[in-house]
C-alpha atoms as a PDB file:
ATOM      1  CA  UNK A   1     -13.302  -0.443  10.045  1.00  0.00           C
ATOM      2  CA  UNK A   2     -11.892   1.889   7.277  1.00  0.00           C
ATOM      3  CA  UNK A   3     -12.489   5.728   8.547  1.00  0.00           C
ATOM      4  CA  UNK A   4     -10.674   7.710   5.579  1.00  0.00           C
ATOM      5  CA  UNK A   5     -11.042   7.124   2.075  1.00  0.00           C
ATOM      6  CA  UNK A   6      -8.666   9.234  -0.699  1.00  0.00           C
ATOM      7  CA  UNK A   7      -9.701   8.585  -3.986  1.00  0.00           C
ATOM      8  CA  UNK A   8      -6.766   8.920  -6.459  1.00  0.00           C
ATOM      9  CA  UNK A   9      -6.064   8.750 -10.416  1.00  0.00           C
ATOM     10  CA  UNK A  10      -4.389   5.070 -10.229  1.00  0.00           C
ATOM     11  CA  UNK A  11      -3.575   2.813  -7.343  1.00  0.00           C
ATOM     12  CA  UNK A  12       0.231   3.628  -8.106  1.00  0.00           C
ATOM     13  CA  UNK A  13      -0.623   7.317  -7.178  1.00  0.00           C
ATOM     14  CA  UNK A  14      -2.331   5.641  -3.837  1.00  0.00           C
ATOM     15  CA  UNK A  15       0.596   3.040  -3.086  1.00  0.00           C
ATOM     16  CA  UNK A  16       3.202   5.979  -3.166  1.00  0.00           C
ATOM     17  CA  UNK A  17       0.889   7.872  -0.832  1.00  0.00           C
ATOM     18  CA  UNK A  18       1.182   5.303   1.538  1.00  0.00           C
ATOM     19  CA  UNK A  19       4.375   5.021   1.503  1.00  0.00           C
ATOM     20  CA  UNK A  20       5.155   8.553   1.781  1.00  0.00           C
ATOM     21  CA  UNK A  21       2.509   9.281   4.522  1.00  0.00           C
ATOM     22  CA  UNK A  22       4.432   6.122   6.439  1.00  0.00           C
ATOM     23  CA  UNK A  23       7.395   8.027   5.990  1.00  0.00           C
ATOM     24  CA  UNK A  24       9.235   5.975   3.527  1.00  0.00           C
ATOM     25  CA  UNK A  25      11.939   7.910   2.114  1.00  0.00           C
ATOM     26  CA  UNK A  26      15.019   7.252   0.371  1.00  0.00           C
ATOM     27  CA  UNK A  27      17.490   5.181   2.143  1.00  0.00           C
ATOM     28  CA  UNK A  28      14.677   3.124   3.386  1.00  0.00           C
ATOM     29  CA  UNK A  29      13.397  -0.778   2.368  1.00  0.00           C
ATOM     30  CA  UNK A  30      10.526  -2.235   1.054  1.00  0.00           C
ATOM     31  CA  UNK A  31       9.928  -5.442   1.461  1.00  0.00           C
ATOM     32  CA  UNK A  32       7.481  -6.738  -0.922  1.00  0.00           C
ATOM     33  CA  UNK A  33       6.828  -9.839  -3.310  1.00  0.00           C
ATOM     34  CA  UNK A  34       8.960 -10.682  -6.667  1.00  0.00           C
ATOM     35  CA  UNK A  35       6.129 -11.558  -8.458  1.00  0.00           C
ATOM     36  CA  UNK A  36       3.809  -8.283  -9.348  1.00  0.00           C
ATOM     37  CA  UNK A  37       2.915  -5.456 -11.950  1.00  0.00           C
ATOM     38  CA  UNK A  38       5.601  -2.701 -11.504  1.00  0.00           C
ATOM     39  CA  UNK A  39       3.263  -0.367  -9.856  1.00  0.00           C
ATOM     40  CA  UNK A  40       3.968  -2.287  -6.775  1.00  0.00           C
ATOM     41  CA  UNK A  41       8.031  -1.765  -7.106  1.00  0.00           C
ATOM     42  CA  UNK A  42       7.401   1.378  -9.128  1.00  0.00           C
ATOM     43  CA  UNK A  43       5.787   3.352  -5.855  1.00  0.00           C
ATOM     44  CA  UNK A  44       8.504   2.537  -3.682  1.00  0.00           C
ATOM     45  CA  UNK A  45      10.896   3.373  -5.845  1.00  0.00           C
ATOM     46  CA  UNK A  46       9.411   7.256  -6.240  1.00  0.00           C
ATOM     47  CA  UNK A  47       9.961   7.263  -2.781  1.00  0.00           C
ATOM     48  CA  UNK A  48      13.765   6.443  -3.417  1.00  0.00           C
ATOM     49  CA  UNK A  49      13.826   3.494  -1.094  1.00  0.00           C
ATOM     50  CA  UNK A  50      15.210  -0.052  -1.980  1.00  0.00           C
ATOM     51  CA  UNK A  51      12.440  -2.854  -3.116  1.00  0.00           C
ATOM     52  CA  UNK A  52      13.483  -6.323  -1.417  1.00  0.00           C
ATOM     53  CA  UNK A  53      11.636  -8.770  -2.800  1.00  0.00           C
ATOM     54  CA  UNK A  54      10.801 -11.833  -1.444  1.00  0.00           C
ATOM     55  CA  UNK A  55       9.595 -15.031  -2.634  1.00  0.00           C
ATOM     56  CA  UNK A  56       5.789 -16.121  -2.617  1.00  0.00           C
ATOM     57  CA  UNK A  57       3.796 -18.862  -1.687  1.00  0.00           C
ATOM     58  CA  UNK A  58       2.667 -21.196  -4.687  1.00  0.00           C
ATOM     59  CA  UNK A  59      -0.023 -22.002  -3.738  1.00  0.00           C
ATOM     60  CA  UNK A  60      -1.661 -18.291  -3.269  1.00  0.00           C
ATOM     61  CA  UNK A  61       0.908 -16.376  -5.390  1.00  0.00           C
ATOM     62  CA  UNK A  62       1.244 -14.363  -2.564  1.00  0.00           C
ATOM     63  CA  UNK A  63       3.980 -13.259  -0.651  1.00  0.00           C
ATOM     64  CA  UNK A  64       5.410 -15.991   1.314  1.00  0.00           C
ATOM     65  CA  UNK A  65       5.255 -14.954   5.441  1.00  0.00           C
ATOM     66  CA  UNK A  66       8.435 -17.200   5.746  1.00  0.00           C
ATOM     67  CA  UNK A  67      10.605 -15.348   3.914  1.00  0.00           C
ATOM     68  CA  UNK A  68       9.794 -11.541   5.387  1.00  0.00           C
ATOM     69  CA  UNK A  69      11.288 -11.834   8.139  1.00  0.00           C
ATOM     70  CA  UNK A  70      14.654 -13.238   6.939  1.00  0.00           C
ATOM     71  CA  UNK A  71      14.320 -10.076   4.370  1.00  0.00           C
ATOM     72  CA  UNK A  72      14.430  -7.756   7.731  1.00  0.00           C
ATOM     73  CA  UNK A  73      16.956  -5.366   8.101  1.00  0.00           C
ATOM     74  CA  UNK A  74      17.589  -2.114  10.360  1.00  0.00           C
ATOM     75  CA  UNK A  75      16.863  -0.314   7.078  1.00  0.00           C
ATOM     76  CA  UNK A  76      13.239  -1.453   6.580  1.00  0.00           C
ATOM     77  CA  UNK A  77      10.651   0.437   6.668  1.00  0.00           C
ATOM     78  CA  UNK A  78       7.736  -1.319   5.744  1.00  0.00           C
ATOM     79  CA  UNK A  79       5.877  -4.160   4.271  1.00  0.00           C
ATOM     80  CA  UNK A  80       4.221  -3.940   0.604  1.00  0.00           C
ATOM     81  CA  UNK A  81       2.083  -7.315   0.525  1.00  0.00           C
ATOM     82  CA  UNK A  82      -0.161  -7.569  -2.898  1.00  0.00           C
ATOM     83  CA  UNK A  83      -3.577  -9.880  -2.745  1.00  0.00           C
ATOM     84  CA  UNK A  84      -2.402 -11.378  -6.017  1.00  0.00           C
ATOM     85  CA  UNK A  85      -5.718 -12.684  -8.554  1.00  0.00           C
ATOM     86  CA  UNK A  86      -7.701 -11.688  -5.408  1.00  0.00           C
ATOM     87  CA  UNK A  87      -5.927 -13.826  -3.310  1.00  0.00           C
ATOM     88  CA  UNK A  88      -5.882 -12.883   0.169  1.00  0.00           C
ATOM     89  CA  UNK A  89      -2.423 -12.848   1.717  1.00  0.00           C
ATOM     90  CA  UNK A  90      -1.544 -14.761   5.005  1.00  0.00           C
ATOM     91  CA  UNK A  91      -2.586 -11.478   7.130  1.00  0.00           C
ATOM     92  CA  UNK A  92      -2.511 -13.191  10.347  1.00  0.00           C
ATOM     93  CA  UNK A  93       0.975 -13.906  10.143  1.00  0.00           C
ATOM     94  CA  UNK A  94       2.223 -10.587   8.518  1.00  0.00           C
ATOM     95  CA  UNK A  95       0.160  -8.337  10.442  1.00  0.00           C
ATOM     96  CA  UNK A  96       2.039 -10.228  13.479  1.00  0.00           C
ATOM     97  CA  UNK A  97       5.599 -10.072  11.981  1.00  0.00           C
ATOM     98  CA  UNK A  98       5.184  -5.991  11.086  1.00  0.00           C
ATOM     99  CA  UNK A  99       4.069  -5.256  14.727  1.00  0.00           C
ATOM    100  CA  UNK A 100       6.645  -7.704  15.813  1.00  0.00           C
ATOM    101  CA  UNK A 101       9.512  -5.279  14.236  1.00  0.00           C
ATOM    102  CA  UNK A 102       7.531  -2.003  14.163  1.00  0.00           C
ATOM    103  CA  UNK A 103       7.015  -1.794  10.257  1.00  0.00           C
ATOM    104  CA  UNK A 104       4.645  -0.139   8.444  1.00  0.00           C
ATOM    105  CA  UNK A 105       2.042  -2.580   6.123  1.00  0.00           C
ATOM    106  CA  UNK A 106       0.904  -1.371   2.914  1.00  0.00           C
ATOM    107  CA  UNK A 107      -1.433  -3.563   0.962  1.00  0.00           C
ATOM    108  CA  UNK A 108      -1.697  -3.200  -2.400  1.00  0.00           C
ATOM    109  CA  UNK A 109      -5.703  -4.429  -2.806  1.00  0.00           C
ATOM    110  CA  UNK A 110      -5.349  -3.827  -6.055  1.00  0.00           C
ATOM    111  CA  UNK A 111      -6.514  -7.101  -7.662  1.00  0.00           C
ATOM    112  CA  UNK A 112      -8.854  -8.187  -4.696  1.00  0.00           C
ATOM    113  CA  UNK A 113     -11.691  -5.606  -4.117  1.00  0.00           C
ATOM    114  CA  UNK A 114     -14.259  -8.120  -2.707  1.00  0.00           C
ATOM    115  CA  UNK A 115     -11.816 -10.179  -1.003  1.00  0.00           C
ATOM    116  CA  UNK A 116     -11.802 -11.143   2.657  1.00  0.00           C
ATOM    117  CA  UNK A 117     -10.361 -13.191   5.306  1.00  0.00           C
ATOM    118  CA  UNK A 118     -13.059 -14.433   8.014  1.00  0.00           C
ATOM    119  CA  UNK A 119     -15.139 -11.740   6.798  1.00  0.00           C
ATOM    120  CA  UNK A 120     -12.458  -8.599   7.086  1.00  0.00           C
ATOM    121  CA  UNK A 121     -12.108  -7.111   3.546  1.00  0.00           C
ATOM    122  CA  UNK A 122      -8.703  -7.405   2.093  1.00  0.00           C
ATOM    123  CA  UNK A 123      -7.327  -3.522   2.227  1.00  0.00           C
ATOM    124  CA  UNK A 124      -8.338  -3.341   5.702  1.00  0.00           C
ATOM    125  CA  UNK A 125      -5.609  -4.814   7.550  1.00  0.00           C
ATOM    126  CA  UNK A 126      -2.475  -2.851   6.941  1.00  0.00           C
ATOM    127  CA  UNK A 127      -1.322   1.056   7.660  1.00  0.00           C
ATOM    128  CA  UNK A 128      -2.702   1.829   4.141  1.00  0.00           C
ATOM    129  CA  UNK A 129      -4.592  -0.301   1.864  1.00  0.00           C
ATOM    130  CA  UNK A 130      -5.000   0.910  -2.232  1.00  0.00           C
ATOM    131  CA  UNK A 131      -7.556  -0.244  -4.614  1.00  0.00           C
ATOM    132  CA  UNK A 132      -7.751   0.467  -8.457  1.00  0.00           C
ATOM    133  CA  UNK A 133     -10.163   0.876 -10.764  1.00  0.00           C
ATOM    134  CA  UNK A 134      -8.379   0.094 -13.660  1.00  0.00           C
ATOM    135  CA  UNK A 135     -10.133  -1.705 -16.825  1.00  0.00           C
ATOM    136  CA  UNK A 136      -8.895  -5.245 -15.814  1.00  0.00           C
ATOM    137  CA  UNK A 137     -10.113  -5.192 -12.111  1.00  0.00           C
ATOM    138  CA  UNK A 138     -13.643  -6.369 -10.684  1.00  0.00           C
ATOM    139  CA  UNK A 139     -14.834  -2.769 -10.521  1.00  0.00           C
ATOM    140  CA  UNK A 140     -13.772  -0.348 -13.441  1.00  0.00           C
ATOM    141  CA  UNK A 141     -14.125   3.465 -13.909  1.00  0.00           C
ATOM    142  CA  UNK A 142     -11.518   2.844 -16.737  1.00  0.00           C
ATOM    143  CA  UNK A 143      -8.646   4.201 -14.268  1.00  0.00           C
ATOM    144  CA  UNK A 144      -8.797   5.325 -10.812  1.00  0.00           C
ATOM    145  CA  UNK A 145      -7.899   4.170  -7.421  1.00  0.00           C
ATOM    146  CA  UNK A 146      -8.291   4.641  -3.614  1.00  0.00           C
ATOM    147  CA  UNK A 147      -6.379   5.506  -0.915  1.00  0.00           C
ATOM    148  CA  UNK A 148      -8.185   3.645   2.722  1.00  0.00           C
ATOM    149  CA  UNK A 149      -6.727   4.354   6.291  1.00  0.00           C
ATOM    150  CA  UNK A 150      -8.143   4.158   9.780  1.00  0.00           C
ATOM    151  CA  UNK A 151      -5.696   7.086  10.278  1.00  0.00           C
ATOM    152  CA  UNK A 152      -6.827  10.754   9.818  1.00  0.00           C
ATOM    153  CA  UNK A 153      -3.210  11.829   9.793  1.00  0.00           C
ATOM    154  CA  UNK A 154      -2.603   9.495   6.905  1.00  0.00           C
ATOM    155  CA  UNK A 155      -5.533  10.744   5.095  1.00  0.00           C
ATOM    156  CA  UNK A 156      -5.168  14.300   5.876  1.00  0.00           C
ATOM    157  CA  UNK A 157      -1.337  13.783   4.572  1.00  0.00           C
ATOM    158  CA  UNK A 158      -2.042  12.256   1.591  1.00  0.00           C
ATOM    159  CA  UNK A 159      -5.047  14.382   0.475  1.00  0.00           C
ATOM    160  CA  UNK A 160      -3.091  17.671   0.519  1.00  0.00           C
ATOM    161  CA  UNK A 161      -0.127  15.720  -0.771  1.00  0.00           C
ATOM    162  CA  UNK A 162      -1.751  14.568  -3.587  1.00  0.00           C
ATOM    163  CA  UNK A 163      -2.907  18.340  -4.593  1.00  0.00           C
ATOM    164  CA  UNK A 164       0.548  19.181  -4.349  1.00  0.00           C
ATOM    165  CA  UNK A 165      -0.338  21.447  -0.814  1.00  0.00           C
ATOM    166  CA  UNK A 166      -2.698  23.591  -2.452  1.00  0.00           C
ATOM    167  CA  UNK A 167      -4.760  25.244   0.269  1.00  0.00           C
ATOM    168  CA  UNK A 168      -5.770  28.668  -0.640  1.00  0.00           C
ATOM    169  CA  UNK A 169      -5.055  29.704   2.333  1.00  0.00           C
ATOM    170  CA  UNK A 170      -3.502  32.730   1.414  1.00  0.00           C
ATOM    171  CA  UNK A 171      -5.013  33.748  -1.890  1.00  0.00           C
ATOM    172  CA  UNK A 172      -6.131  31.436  -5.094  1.00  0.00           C
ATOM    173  CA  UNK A 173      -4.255  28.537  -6.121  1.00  0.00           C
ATOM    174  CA  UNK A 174      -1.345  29.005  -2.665  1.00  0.00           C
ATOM    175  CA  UNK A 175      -0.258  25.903  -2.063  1.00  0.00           C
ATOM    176  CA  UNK A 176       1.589  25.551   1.877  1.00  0.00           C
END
Protein backbone atom coordinates (compact mmCIF):
# COMPACT_ATOMS: atom_id res chain seq x y z
CA UNK A 1 0.00 0.00 0.00
CA UNK A 2 1.29 3.43 -1.29
CA UNK A 3 0.73 6.12 1.75
CA UNK A 4 2.41 9.35 0.10
CA UNK A 5 1.90 10.58 -3.22
CA UNK A 6 4.15 13.84 -4.65
CA UNK A 7 2.99 14.89 -7.79
CA UNK A 8 5.82 16.48 -9.87
CA UNK A 9 6.35 18.32 -13.40
CA UNK A 10 8.05 15.07 -15.13
CA UNK A 11 8.99 11.70 -13.78
CA UNK A 12 12.76 12.88 -14.16
CA UNK A 13 11.93 15.59 -11.49
CA UNK A 14 10.37 12.44 -9.37
CA UNK A 15 13.33 9.88 -10.12
CA UNK A 16 15.92 12.53 -8.81
CA UNK A 17 13.70 12.96 -5.77
CA UNK A 18 14.10 9.56 -5.00
CA UNK A 19 17.29 9.41 -5.28
CA UNK A 20 18.07 12.35 -3.31
CA UNK A 21 15.53 11.55 -0.48
CA UNK A 22 17.55 7.91 -0.46
CA UNK A 23 20.48 9.85 0.00
CA UNK A 24 22.23 9.34 -3.22
CA UNK A 25 24.86 11.79 -3.57
CA UNK A 26 27.87 12.15 -5.51
CA UNK A 27 30.42 9.54 -5.09
CA UNK A 28 27.67 7.07 -4.94
CA UNK A 29 26.36 4.16 -7.72
CA UNK A 30 23.44 3.48 -9.49
CA UNK A 31 22.88 0.48 -10.72
CA UNK A 32 20.34 0.49 -13.34
CA UNK A 33 19.60 -1.03 -16.93
CA UNK A 34 21.59 -0.04 -20.33
CA UNK A 35 18.69 0.02 -22.23
CA UNK A 36 16.33 3.25 -21.29
CA UNK A 37 15.32 6.97 -22.11
CA UNK A 38 18.01 9.20 -20.44
CA UNK A 39 15.73 10.35 -17.77
CA UNK A 40 16.57 7.17 -16.08
CA UNK A 41 20.61 7.89 -16.25
CA UNK A 42 19.89 11.60 -16.41
CA UNK A 43 18.40 11.65 -12.54
CA UNK A 44 21.21 9.93 -11.15
CA UNK A 45 23.51 11.78 -12.69
CA UNK A 46 21.99 15.31 -11.05
CA UNK A 47 22.69 13.61 -8.07
CA UNK A 48 26.46 13.31 -9.16
CA UNK A 49 26.63 9.60 -8.61
CA UNK A 50 27.99 6.99 -11.19
CA UNK A 51 25.19 5.06 -13.48
CA UNK A 52 26.31 1.23 -13.77
CA UNK A 53 24.42 -0.24 -16.12
CA UNK A 54 23.65 -3.59 -16.44
CA UNK A 55 22.41 -5.81 -19.03
CA UNK A 56 18.61 -6.85 -19.42
CA UNK A 57 16.67 -9.74 -19.92
CA UNK A 58 15.43 -10.30 -23.64
CA UNK A 59 12.78 -11.53 -23.13
CA UNK A 60 11.15 -8.58 -20.82
CA UNK A 61 13.62 -5.81 -21.79
CA UNK A 62 14.07 -5.46 -18.35
CA UNK A 63 16.87 -5.39 -16.24
CA UNK A 64 18.39 -8.70 -15.94
CA UNK A 65 18.41 -9.86 -11.84
CA UNK A 66 21.60 -11.88 -12.80
CA UNK A 67 23.69 -9.31 -13.54
CA UNK A 68 22.93 -6.76 -10.34
CA UNK A 69 24.53 -8.35 -8.16
CA UNK A 70 27.85 -8.89 -10.01
CA UNK A 71 27.40 -4.88 -10.65
CA UNK A 72 27.64 -4.53 -6.59
CA UNK A 73 30.17 -2.59 -5.16
CA UNK A 74 30.88 -0.87 -1.61
CA UNK A 75 30.02 2.30 -3.53
CA UNK A 76 26.38 1.48 -4.41
CA UNK A 77 23.79 3.01 -3.30
CA UNK A 78 20.85 1.88 -4.88
CA UNK A 79 18.94 0.10 -7.50
CA UNK A 80 17.13 2.08 -10.52
CA UNK A 81 15.01 -0.86 -12.19
CA UNK A 82 12.62 0.57 -15.21
CA UNK A 83 9.23 -1.60 -16.11
CA UNK A 84 10.27 -1.24 -19.73
CA UNK A 85 6.86 -1.19 -22.47
CA UNK A 86 5.00 -1.94 -19.18
CA UNK A 87 6.87 -4.79 -18.49
CA UNK A 88 7.05 -5.70 -15.00
CA UNK A 89 10.57 -6.36 -13.76
CA UNK A 90 11.59 -9.63 -11.89
CA UNK A 91 10.63 -7.87 -8.38
CA UNK A 92 10.84 -10.95 -6.45
CA UNK A 93 14.32 -11.39 -7.10
CA UNK A 94 15.49 -7.67 -6.90
CA UNK A 95 13.50 -6.72 -4.04
CA UNK A 96 15.51 -9.83 -2.41
CA UNK A 97 19.00 -8.87 -3.76
CA UNK A 98 18.53 -4.89 -2.49
CA UNK A 99 17.57 -6.09 1.07
CA UNK A 100 20.19 -8.69 0.71
CA UNK A 101 22.99 -5.74 0.45
CA UNK A 102 20.99 -2.91 2.09
CA UNK A 103 20.31 -0.80 -1.18
CA UNK A 104 17.86 1.48 -1.84
CA UNK A 105 15.18 0.46 -4.98
CA UNK A 106 13.90 3.08 -7.12
CA UNK A 107 11.50 2.09 -9.83
CA UNK A 108 11.09 4.07 -12.55
CA UNK A 109 7.08 3.11 -13.38
CA UNK A 110 7.30 5.26 -15.91
CA UNK A 111 6.08 3.19 -18.89
CA UNK A 112 3.87 0.72 -16.78
CA UNK A 113 1.05 2.60 -14.90
CA UNK A 114 -1.45 -0.34 -14.84
CA UNK A 115 1.07 -2.92 -14.47
CA UNK A 116 1.23 -5.57 -11.78
CA UNK A 117 2.79 -8.63 -10.55
CA UNK A 118 0.21 -11.12 -8.73
CA UNK A 119 -1.93 -8.23 -8.38
CA UNK A 120 0.75 -5.58 -6.65
CA UNK A 121 0.95 -2.52 -8.99
CA UNK A 122 4.29 -1.98 -10.51
CA UNK A 123 5.66 1.36 -8.51
CA UNK A 124 4.79 -0.24 -5.37
CA UNK A 125 7.60 -2.37 -4.60
CA UNK A 126 10.70 -0.29 -4.26
CA UNK A 127 11.87 2.77 -1.73
CA UNK A 128 10.34 5.16 -4.35
CA UNK A 129 8.37 4.40 -7.32
CA UNK A 130 7.78 7.47 -10.25
CA UNK A 131 5.14 7.60 -12.80
CA UNK A 132 4.78 10.12 -15.77
CA UNK A 133 2.27 11.56 -17.49
CA UNK A 134 3.94 12.37 -20.44
CA UNK A 135 2.06 12.34 -24.02
CA UNK A 136 3.36 8.80 -24.95
CA UNK A 137 2.29 6.97 -21.67
CA UNK A 138 -1.17 5.16 -20.90
CA UNK A 139 -2.37 8.17 -18.93
CA UNK A 140 -1.44 11.75 -20.29
CA UNK A 141 -1.82 15.28 -18.79
CA UNK A 142 0.67 16.21 -21.64
CA UNK A 143 3.63 16.23 -18.92
CA UNK A 144 3.62 15.48 -15.36
CA UNK A 145 4.66 12.81 -13.02
CA UNK A 146 4.43 11.32 -9.48
CA UNK A 147 6.44 10.77 -6.77
CA UNK A 148 4.80 7.31 -4.49
CA UNK A 149 6.40 6.18 -1.09
CA UNK A 150 5.13 4.24 1.89
CA UNK A 151 7.58 6.59 3.69
CA UNK A 152 6.42 9.98 5.16
CA UNK A 153 10.03 11.01 5.55
CA UNK A 154 10.52 10.43 1.86
CA UNK A 155 7.52 12.35 1.01
CA UNK A 156 7.90 15.05 3.45
CA UNK A 157 11.68 15.34 1.93
CA UNK A 158 10.86 15.48 -1.39
CA UNK A 159 7.80 17.81 -1.19
CA UNK A 160 9.74 20.69 0.41
CA UNK A 161 12.66 19.71 -1.78
CA UNK A 162 10.92 20.07 -4.73
CA UNK A 163 9.71 23.81 -3.69
CA UNK A 164 13.17 24.51 -3.18
CA UNK A 165 12.42 24.69 1.04
CA UNK A 166 9.99 27.31 0.77
CA UNK A 167 8.04 27.34 4.02
CA UNK A 168 6.98 30.74 4.97
CA UNK A 169 7.81 30.18 8.04
CA UNK A 170 9.31 33.29 8.70
CA UNK A 171 7.66 35.78 6.39
CA UNK A 172 6.42 35.35 2.50
CA UNK A 173 8.27 33.39 0.11
CA UNK A 174 11.31 32.14 3.24
CA UNK A 175 12.44 29.18 2.18
CA UNK A 176 14.45 26.96 5.35
Amino acid sequence: KINYVHLTFTCTHAMHLALLSCGVKKGDEVIMPEISWVATAQAAAYTGATCVFVDIDPNTLCIDPKKIESAITKKTKAVMVVHTFGHPCDMTEIVRICKKHNLYLVEDAAPSLGSHINGKMTGTFGDVGCFSFQGSKIVTTNEGGAFVTKSKKKFDFAKLYSILGRTDSNGPFWSD
